[in-house]
Protein backbone atom coordinates (compact mmCIF):
# COMPACT_ATOMS: atom_id res chain seq x y z
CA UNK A 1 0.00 0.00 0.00
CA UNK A 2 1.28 3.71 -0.92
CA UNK A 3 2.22 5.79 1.99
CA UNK A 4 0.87 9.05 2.43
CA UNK A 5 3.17 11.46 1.70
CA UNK A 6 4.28 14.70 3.97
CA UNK A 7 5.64 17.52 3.21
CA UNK A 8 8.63 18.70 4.39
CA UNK A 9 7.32 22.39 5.41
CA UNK A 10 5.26 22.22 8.28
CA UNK A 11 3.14 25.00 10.12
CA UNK A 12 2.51 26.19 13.25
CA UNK A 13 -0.81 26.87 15.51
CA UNK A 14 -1.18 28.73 18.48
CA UNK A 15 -4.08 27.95 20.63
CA UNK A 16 -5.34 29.28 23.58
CA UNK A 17 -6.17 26.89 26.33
CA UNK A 18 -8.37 27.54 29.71
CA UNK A 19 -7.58 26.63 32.90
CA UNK A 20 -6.51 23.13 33.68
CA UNK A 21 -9.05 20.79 34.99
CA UNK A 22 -9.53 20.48 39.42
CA UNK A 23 -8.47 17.06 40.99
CA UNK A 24 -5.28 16.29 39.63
CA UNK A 25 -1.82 17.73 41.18
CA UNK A 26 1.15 18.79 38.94
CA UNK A 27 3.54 16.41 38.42
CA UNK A 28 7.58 16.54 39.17
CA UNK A 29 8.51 17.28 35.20
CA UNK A 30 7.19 20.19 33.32
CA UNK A 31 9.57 21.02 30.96
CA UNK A 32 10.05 20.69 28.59
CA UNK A 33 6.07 20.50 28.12
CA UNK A 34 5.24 18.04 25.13
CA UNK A 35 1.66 17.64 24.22
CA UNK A 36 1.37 13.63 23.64
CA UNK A 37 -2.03 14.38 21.26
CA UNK A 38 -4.21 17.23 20.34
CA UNK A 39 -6.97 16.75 18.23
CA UNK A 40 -8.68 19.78 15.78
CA UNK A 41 -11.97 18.96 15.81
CA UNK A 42 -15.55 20.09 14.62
CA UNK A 43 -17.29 18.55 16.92
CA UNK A 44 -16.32 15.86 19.10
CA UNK A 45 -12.53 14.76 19.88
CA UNK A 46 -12.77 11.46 18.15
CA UNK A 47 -14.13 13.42 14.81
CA UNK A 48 -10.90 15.15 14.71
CA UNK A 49 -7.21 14.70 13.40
CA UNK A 50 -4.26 14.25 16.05
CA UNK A 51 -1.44 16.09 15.68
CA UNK A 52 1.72 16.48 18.43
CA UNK A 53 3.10 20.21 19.48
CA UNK A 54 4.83 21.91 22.55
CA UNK A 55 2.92 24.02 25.53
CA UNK A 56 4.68 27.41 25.83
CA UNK A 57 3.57 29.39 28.58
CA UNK A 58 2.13 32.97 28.11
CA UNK A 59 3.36 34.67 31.65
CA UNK A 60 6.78 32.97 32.37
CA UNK A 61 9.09 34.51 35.23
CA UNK A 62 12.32 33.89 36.57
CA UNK A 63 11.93 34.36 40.31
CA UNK A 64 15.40 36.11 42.16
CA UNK A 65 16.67 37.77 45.24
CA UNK A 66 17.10 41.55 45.35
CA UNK A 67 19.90 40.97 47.64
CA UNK A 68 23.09 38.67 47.95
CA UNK A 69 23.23 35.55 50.44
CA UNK A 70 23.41 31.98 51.28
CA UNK A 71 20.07 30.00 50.18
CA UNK A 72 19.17 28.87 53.95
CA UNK A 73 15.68 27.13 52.35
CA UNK A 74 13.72 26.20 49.22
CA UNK A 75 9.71 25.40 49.84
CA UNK A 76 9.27 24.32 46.40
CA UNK A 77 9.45 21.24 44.49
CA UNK A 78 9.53 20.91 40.25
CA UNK A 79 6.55 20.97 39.18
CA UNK A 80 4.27 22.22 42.18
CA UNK A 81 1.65 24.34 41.87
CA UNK A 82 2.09 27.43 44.16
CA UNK A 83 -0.29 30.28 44.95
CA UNK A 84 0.55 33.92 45.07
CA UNK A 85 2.13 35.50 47.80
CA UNK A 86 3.53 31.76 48.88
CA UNK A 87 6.76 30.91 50.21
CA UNK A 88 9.40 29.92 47.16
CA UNK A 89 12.63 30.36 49.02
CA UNK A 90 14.60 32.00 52.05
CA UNK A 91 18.00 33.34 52.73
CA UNK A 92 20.30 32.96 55.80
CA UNK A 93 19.30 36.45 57.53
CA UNK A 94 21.68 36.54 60.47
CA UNK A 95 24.23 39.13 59.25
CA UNK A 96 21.37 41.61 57.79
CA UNK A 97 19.41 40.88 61.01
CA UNK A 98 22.42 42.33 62.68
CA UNK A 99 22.67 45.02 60.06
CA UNK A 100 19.19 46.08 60.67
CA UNK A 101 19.50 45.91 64.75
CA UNK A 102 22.22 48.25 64.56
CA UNK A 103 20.61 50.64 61.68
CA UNK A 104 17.45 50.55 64.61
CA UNK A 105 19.64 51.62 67.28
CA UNK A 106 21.70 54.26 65.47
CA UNK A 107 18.26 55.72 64.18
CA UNK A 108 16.77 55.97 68.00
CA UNK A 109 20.17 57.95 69.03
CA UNK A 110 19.67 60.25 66.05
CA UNK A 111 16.14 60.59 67.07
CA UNK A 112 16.80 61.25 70.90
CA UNK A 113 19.86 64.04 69.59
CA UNK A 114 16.76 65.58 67.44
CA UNK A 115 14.37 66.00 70.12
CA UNK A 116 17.03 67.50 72.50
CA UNK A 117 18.26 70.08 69.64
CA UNK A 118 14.69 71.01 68.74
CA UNK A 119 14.67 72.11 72.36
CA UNK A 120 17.12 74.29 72.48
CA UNK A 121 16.17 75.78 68.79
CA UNK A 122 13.24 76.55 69.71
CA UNK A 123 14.62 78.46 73.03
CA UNK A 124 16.74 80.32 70.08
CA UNK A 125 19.92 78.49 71.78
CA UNK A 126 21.26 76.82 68.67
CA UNK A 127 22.08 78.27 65.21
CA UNK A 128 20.15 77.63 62.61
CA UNK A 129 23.62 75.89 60.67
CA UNK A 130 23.52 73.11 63.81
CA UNK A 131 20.00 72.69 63.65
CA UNK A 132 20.13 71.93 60.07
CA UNK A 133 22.76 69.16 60.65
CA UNK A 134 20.99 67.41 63.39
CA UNK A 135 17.50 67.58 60.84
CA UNK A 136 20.12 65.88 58.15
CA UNK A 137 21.44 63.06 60.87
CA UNK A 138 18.08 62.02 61.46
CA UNK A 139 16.63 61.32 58.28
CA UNK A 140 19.83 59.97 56.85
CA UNK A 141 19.63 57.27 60.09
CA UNK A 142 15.95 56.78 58.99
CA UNK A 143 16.85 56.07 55.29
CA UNK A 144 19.46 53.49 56.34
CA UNK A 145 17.54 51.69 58.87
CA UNK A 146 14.58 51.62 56.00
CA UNK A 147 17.50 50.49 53.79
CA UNK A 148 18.26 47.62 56.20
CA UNK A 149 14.49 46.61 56.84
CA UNK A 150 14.62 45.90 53.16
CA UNK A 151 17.05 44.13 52.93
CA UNK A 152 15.79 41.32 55.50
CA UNK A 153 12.40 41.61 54.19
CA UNK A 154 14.22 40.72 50.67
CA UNK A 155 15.61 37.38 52.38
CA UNK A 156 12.17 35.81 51.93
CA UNK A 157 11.01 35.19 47.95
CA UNK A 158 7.16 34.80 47.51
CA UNK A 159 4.93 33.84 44.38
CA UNK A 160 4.01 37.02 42.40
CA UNK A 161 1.12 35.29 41.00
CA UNK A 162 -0.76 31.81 40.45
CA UNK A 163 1.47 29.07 38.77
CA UNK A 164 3.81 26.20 38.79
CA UNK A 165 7.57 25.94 39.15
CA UNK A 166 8.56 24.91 36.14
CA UNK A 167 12.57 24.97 37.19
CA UNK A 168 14.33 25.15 40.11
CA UNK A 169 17.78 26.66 40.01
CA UNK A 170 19.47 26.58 43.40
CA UNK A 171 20.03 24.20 46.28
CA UNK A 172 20.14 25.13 49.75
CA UNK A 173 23.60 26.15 50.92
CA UNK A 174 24.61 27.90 47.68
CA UNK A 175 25.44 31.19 47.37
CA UNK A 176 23.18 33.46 45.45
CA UNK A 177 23.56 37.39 43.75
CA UNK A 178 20.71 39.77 42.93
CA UNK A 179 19.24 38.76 39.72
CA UNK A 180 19.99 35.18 39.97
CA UNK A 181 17.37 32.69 38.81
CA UNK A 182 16.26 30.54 41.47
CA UNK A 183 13.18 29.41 40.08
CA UNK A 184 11.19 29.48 37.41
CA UNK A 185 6.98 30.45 37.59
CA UNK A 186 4.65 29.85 34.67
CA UNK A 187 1.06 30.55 34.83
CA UNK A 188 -1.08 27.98 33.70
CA UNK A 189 -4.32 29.85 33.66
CA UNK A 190 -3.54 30.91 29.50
CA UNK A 191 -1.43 28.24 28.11
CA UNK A 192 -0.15 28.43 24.72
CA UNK A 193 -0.13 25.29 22.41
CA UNK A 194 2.22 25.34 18.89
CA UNK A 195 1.79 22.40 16.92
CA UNK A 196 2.90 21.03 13.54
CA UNK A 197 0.38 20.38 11.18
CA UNK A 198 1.17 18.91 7.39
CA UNK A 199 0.67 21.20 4.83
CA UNK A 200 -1.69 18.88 3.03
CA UNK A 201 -4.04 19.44 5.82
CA UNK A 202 -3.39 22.71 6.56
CA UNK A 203 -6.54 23.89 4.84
CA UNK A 204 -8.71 21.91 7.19
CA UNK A 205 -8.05 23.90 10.24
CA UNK A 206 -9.27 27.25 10.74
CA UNK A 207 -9.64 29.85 13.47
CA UNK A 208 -11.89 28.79 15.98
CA UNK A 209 -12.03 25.43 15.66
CA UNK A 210 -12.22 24.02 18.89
CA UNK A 211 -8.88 21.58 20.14
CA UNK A 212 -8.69 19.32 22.51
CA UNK A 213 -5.15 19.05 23.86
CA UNK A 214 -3.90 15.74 26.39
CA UNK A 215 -0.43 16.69 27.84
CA UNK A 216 1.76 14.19 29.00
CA UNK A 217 3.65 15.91 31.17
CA UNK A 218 0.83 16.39 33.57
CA UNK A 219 -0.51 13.37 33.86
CA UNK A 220 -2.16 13.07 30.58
CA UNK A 221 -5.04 15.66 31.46
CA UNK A 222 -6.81 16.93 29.40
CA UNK A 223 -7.72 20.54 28.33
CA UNK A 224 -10.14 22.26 25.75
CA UNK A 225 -9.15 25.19 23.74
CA UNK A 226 -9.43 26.75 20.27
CA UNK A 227 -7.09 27.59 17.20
CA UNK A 228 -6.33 31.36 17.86
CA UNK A 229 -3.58 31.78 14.81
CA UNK A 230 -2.72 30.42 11.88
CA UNK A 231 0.46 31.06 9.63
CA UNK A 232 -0.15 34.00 7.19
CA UNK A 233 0.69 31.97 4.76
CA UNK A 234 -2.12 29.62 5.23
């Protein structure tokens, strides 16, 4: 029997998926993301052809630390789902704890010189040149201990949004800079789908046509979307 013959140019889709269906957890491996079948159909999935393609997420971002330090913990795993504002990783905080406790104490002393100069300004018993320095002591001691505050606040790395970790860059122990990767956050709420499709059959799909898309990589679930683009060329 003849086999069908392909062409060697193939073309790409991008479909827009909703959100993934409740009940199942991530699994460990997300990328890379391979879709094991998705099916263009006009009606139902089994009236449809199969073709194989990639997810790409739509909002991918590399989580970091504004400041430098020894990764003390990571509350993540590959491939867990995380919520905003959650816990990704923490820094060892001892040395900017220290940093900040003196910042707070050198901040009170300005304050206390303050209030005892405002005193005597106001009695007209210090010129206005002093006065002006002890107003600049004070809020430069406030800007540093704000500085320091910061900075131990920064140890901590939380979720900006919804998602899954989809790498995970650092082990505990290791030293990290600002701007460092440590993980990796998709949002799988949009997904993006590109696919290959034969362009002997490129003429059967058009925009809107409804997909359903089973991804390996998560357990074989499934999700329904539709066919958002099309090459120009098409």
């Amino acid at each position: 029997m003849k086999r069908k013959q392909f062409s060697s140019v193939w073309f790409s889709l991008l479909l827009l998926l909703g959100g993934c269906q409740d009940g199942q957890e991530q699994v460990n491996e997300l990328q890379p993301v391979n879709v094991k079948t998705m099916t263009v159909v006009r009606g139902a999935p089994s009236d449809g052809s199969r073709y194989s393609g990639t997810v790409e997420e739509q909002n991918g971002t590399p989580l970091s630390f504004s400041v430098a330090g020894t990764v003390q913990a990571v509350h993540v795993r590959l491939g867990q789902r995380v919520a905003a504002g959650q816990l990704i990783a923490t820094l060892d905080d001892a040395s900017l704890r220290n940093s900040h406790a003196a910042a707070q104490a050198a901040l009170k002393q300005a304050e206390d010189a303050y209030r005892r100069m405002k005193e005597l300004h106001d009695k007209g018993s210090l010129p206005d040149i002093k006065w002006v320095e002890v107003q600049s002591q004070v809020e430069q001691a406030r800007s540093v201990e704000q500085i320091a505050a910061k900075n131990l606040r920064d140890c901590r790395l939380y979720a900006p949004y919804d998602g899954v970790i989809a790498a995970k860059n650092v082990e505990v122990g290791q030293n990290v800079v600002p701007g460092l990767s440590v993980a990796q956050l998709v949002s799988t709420s949009v997904l993006n789908v590109r696919i290959a499709v034969p362009e002997t059959e490129i003429a059967s799909v058009a925009v809107g046509q409804s997909a359903y898309i089973t991804v390996q990589a998560l357990g074989n679930r499934s999700f329904k979307g539709s066919v958002v683009r099309l090459p120009v060329w098409a």
